[in-house]
N, C-alpha and C. Protein backbone atom coordinates (compact mmCIF):
# COMPACT_ATOMS: atom_id res chain seq x y z
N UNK A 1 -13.98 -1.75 -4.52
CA UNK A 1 -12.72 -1.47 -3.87
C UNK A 1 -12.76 -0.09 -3.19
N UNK A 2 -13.50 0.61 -3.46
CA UNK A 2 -13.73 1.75 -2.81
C UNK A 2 -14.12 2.13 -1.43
N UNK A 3 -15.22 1.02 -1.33
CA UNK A 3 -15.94 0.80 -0.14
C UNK A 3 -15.02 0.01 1.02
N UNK A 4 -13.94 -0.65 0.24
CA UNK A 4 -12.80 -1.26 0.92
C UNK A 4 -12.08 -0.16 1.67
N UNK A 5 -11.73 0.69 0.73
CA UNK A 5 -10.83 1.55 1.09
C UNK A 5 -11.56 2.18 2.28
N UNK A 6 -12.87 3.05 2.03
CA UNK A 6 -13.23 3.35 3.12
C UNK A 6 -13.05 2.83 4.29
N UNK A 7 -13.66 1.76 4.19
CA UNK A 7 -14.11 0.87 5.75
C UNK A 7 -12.20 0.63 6.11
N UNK A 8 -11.50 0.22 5.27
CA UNK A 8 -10.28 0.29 6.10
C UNK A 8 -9.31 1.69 6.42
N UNK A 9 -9.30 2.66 6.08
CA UNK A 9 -8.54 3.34 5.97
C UNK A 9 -9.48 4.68 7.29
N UNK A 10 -10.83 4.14 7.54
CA UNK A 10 -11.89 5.22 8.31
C UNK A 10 -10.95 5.29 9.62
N UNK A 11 -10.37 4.66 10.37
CA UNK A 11 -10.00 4.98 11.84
C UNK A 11 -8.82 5.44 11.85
N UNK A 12 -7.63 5.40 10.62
CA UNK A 12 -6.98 6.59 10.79
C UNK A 12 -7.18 7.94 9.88
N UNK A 13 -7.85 7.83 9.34
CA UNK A 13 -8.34 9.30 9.08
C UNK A 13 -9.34 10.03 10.29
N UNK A 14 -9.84 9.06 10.45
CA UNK A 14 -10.39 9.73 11.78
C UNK A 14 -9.99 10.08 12.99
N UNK A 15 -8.49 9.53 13.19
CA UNK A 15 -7.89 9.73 14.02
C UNK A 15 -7.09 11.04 13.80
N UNK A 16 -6.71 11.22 12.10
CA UNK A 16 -6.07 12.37 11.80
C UNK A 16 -6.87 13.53 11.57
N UNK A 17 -8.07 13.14 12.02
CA UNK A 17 -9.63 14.64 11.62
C UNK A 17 -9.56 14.32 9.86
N UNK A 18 -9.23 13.36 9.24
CA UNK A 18 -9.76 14.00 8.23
C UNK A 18 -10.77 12.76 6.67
N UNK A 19 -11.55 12.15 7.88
CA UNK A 19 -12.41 11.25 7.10
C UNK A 19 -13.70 12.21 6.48
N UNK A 20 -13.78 11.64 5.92
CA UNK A 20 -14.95 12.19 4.80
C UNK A 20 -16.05 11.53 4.09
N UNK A 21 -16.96 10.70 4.28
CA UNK A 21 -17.17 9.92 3.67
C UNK A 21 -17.05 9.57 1.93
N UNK A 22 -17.52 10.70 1.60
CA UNK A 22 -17.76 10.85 0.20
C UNK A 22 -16.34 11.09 -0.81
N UNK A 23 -15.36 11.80 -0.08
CA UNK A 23 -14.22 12.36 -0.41
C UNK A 23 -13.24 11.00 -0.32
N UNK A 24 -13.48 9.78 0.64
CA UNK A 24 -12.52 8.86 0.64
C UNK A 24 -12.97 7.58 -0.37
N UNK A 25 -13.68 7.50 -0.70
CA UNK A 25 -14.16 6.93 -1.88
C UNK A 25 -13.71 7.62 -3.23
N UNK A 26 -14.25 9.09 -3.51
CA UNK A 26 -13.90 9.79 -4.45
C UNK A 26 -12.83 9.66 -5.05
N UNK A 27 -11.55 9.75 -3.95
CA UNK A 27 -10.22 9.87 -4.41
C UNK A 27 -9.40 8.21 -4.81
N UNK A 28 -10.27 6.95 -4.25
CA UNK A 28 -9.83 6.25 -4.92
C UNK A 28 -10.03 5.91 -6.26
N UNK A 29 -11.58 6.42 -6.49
CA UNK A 29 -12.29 6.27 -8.09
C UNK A 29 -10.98 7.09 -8.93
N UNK A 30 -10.60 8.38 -8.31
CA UNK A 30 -10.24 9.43 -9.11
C UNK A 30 -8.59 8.82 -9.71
N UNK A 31 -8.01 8.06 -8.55
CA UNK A 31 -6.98 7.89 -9.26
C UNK A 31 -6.95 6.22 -9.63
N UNK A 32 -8.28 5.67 -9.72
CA UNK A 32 -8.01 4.35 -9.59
C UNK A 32 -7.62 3.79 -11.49
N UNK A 33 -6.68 2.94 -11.37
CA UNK A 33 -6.51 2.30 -12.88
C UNK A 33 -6.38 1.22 -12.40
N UNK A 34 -7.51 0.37 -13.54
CA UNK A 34 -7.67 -1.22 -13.92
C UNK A 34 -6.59 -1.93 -13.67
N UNK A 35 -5.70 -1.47 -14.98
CA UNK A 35 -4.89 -2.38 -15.64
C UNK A 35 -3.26 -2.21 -14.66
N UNK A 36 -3.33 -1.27 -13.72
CA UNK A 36 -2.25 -1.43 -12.82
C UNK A 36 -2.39 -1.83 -11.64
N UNK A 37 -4.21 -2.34 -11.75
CA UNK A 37 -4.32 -2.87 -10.16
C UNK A 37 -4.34 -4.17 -10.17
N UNK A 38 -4.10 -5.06 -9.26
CA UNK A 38 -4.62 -6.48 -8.92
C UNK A 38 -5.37 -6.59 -8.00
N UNK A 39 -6.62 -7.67 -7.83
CA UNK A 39 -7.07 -8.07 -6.55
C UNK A 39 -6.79 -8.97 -5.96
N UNK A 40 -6.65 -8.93 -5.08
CA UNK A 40 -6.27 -9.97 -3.89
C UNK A 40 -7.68 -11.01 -3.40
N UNK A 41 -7.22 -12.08 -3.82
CA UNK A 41 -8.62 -12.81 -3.16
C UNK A 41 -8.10 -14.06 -2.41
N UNK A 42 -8.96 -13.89 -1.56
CA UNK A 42 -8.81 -15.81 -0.31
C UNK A 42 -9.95 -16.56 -0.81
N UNK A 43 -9.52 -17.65 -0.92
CA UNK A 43 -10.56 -18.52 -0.87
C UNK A 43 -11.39 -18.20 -2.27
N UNK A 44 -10.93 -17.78 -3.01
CA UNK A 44 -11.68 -17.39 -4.33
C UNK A 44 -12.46 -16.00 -4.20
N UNK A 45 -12.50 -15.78 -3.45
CA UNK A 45 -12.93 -14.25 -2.26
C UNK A 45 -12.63 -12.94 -2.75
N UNK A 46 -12.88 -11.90 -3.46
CA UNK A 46 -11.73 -10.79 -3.62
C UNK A 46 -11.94 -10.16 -1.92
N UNK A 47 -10.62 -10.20 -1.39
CA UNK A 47 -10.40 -9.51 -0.17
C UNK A 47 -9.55 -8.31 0.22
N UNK A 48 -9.15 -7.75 -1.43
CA UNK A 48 -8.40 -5.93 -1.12
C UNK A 48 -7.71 -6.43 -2.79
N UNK A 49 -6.81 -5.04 -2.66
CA UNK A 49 -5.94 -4.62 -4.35
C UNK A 49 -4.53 -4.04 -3.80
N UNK A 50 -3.88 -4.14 -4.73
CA UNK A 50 -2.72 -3.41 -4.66
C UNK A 50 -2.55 -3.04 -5.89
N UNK A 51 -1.96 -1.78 -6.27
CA UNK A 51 -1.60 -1.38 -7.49
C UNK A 51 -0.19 -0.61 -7.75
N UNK A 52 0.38 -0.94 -8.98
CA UNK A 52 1.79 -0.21 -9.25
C UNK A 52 1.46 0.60 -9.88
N UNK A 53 1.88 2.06 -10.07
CA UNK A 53 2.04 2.39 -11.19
C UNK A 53 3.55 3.27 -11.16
N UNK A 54 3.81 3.26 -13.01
CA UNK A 54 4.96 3.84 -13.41
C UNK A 54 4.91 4.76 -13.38
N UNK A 55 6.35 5.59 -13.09
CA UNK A 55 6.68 7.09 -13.43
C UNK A 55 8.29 7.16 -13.83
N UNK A 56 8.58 8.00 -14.55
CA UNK A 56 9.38 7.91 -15.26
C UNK A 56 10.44 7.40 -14.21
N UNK A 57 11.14 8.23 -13.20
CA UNK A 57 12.02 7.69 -12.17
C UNK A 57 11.63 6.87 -10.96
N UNK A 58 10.23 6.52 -10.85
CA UNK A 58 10.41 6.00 -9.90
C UNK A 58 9.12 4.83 -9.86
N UNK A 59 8.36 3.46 -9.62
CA UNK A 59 7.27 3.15 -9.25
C UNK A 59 6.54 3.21 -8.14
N UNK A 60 5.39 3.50 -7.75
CA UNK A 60 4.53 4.03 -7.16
C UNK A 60 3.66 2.86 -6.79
N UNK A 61 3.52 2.63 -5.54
CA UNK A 61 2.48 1.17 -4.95
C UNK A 61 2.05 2.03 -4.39
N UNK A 62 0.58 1.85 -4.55
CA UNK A 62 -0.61 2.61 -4.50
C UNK A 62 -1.92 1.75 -4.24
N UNK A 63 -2.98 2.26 -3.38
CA UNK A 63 -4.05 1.09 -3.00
C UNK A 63 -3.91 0.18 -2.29
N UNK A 64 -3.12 0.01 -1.90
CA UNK A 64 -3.27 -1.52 -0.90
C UNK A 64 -3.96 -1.67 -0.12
N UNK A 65 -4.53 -2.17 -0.05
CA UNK A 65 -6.13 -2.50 1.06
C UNK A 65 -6.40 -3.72 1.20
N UNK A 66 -6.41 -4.71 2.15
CA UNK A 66 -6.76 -5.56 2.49
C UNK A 66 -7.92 -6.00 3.29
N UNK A 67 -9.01 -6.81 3.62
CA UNK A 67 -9.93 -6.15 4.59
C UNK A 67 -9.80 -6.68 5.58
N UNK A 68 -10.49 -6.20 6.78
CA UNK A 68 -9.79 -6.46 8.21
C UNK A 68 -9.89 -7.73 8.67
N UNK A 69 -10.62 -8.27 8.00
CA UNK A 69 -10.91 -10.07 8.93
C UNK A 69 -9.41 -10.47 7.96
N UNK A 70 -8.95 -10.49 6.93
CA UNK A 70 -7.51 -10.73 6.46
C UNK A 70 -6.25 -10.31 7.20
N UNK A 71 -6.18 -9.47 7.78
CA UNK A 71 -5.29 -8.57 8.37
C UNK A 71 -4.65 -9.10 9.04
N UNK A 72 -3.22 -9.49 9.56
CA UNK A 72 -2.60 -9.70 10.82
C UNK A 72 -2.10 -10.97 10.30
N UNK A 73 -2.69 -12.30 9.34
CA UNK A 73 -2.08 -13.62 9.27
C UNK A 73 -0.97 -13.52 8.43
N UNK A 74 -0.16 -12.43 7.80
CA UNK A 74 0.31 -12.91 6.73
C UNK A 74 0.23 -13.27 5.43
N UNK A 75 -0.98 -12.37 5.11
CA UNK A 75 -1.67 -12.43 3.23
C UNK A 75 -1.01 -11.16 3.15
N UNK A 76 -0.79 -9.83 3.58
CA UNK A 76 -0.54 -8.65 3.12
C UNK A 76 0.80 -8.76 3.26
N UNK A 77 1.53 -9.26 4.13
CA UNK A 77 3.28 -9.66 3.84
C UNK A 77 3.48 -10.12 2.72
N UNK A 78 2.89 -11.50 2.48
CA UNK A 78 2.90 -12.40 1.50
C UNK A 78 2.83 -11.21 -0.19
N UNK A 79 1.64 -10.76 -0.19
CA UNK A 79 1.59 -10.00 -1.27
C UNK A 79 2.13 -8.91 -1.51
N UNK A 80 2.61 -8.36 -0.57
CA UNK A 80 3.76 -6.96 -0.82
C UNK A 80 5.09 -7.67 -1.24
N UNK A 81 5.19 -9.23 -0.63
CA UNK A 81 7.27 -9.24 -0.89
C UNK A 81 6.81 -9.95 -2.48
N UNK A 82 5.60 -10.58 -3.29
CA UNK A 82 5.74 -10.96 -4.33
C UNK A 82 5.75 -9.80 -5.15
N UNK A 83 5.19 -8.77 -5.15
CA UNK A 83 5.12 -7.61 -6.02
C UNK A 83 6.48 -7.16 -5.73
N UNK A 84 7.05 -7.00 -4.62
CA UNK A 84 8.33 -6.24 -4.31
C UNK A 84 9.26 -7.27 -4.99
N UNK A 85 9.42 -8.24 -5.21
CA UNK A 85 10.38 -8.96 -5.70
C UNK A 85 9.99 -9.67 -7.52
N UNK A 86 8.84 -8.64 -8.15
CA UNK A 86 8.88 -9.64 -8.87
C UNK A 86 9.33 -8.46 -10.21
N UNK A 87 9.37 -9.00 -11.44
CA UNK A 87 10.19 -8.08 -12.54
C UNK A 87 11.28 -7.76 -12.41
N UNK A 88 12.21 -7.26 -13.09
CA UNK A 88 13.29 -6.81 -13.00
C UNK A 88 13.36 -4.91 -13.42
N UNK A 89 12.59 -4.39 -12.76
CA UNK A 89 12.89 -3.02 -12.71
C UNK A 89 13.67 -2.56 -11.76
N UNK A 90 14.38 -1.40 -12.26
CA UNK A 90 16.09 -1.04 -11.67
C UNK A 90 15.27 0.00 -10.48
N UNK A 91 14.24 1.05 -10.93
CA UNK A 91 14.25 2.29 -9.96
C UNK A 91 13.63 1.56 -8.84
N UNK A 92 13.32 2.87 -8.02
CA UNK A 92 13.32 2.70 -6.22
C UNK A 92 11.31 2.78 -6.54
N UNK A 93 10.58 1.90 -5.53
CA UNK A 93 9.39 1.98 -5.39
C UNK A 93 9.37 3.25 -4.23
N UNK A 94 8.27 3.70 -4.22
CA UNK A 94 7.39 4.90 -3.89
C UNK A 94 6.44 4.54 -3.08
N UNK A 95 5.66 5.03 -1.97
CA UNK A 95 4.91 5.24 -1.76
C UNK A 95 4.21 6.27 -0.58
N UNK A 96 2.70 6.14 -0.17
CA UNK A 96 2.91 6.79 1.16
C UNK A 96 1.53 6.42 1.51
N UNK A 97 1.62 6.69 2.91
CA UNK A 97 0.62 5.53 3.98
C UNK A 97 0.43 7.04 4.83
N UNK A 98 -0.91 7.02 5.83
CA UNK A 98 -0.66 7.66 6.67
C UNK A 98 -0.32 7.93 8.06
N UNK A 99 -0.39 8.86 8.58
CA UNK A 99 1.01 9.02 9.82
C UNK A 99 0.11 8.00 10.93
N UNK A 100 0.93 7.47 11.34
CA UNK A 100 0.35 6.46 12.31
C UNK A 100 -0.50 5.23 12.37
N UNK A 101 -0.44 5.16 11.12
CA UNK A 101 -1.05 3.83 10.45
C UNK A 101 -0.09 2.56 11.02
N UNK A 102 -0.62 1.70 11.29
CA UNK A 102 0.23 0.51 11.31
C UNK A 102 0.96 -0.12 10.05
N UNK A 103 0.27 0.31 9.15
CA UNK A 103 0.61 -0.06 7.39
C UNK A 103 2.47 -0.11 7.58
N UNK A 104 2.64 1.18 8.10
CA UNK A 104 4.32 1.57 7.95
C UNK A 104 4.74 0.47 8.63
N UNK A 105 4.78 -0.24 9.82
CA UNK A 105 5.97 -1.48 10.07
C UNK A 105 6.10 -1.95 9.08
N UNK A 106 4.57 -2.66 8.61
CA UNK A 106 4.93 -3.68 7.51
C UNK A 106 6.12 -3.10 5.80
N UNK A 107 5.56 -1.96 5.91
CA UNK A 107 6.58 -1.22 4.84
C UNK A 107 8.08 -1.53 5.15
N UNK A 108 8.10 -0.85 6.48
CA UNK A 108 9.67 -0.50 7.36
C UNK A 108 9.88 -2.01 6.86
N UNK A 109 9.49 -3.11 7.32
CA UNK A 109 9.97 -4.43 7.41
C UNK A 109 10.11 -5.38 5.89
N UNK A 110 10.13 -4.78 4.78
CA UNK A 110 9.92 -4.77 3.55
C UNK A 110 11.10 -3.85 3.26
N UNK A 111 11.64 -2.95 3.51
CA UNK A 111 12.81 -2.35 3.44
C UNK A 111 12.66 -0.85 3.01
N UNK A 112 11.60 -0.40 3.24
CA UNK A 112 11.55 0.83 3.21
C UNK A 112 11.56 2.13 3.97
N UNK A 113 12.00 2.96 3.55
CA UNK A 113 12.44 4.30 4.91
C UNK A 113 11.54 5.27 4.51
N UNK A 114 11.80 5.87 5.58
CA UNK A 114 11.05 7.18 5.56
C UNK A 114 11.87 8.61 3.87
N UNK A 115 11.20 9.00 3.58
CA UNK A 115 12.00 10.12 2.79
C UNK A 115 11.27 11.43 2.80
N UNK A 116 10.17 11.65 3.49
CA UNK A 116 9.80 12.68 3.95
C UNK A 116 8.29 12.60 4.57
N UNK A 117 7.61 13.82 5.55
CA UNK A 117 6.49 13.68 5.80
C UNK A 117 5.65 15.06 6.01
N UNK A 118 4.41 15.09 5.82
CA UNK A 118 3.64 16.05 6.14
C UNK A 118 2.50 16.05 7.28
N UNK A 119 1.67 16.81 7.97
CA UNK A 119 0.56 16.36 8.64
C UNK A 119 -0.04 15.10 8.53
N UNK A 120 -0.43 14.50 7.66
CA UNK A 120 -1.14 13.18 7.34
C UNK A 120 -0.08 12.25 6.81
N UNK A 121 0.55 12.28 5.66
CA UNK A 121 1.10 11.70 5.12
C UNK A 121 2.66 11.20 5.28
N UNK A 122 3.06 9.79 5.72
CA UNK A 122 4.58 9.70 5.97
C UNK A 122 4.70 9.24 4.25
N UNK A 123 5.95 9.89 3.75
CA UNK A 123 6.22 9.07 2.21
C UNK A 123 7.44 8.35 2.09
N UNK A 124 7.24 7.39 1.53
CA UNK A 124 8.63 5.86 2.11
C UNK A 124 8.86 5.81 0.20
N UNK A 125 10.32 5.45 0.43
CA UNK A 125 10.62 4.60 -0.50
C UNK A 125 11.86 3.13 -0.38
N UNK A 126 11.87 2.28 -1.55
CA UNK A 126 12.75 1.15 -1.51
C UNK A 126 13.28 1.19 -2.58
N UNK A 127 14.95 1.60 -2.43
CA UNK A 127 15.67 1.62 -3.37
C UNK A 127 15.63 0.47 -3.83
N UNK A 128 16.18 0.25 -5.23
CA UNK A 128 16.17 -0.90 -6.01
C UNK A 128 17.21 -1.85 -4.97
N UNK A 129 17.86 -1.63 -4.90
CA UNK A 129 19.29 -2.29 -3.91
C UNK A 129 18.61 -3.54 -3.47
N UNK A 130 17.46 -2.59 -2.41
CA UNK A 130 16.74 -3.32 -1.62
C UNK A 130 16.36 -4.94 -1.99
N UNK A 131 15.89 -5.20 -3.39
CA UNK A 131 15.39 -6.32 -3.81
C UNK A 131 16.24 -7.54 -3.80
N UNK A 132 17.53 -7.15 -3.72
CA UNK A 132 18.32 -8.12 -3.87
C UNK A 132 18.92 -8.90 -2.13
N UNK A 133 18.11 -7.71 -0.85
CA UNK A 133 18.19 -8.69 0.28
C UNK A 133 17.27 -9.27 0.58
N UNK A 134 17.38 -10.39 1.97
CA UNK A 134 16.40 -11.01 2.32
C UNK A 134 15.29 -10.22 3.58
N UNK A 135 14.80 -9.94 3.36
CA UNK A 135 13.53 -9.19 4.08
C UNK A 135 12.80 -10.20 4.80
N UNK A 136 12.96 -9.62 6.72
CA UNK A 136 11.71 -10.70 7.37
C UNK A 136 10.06 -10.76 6.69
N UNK A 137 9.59 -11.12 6.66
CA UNK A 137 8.57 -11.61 6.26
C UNK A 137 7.38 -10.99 7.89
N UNK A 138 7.87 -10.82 8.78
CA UNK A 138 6.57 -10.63 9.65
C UNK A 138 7.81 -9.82 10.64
């Protein structure tokens, strides 16, 4: 999943100056946990992960990576509105993508806003509220 991350995440870091090879791998090992990730597979395939994790006020979706021949049909919609809709936890999900990534429509269109940003990083969240409307799908 690492090597995922790389190969997908290389053209906007590179667009933002700040790919690395060694460093964008690193940091997924560094914060990666098992038991809060899932993989995503086609066809029996693993083809990317998404992961939650808890914090006291808020959950955190973290990792999502899909790989690029997946991209664009509707597997990464599909798997963000089942995680976004599934359990019954009250707080607001978390996350953050970076600036100019295409990642953010699909967020925006999932019901999440902006709540602040830095050089690289836009950081979104979805109040709980959110779960209880109907969200386009594409």
């Amino acid at each position: 999943m690492a090597e995922l991350r790389a190969i997908v995440m290389r053209a906007d870091l590179e667009r933002l100056g700040r790919f690395d090879p060694v460093r964008v791998r690193q940091r997924f090992l560094d914060g990666f946990t098992p038991e809060h990730t899932s993989i995503i597979e086609v066809s029996g395939v693993p083809a990317g992960c998404i992961a939650m994790r808890d914090e006291t006020d808020a959950r955190w979706l973290e990792h999502f990576y899909l790989a690029a021949a997946h991209q664009g049909g509707g597997i990464g919609a599909g798997v963000l509105a089942a995680v976004l809709e599934s359990g019954s936890d009250i707080r607001p999900i978390k996350l953050n993508v970076l600036r100019g990534s295409p990642a953010r429509r699909l967020y925006e269109r999932h019901g999440f806003t902006v709540e602040s940003e830095d050089p690289v990083d836009v950081f979104m969240v979805r109040a709980a509220e959110s779960r209880n409307r109907t969200l386009p799908q594409r």
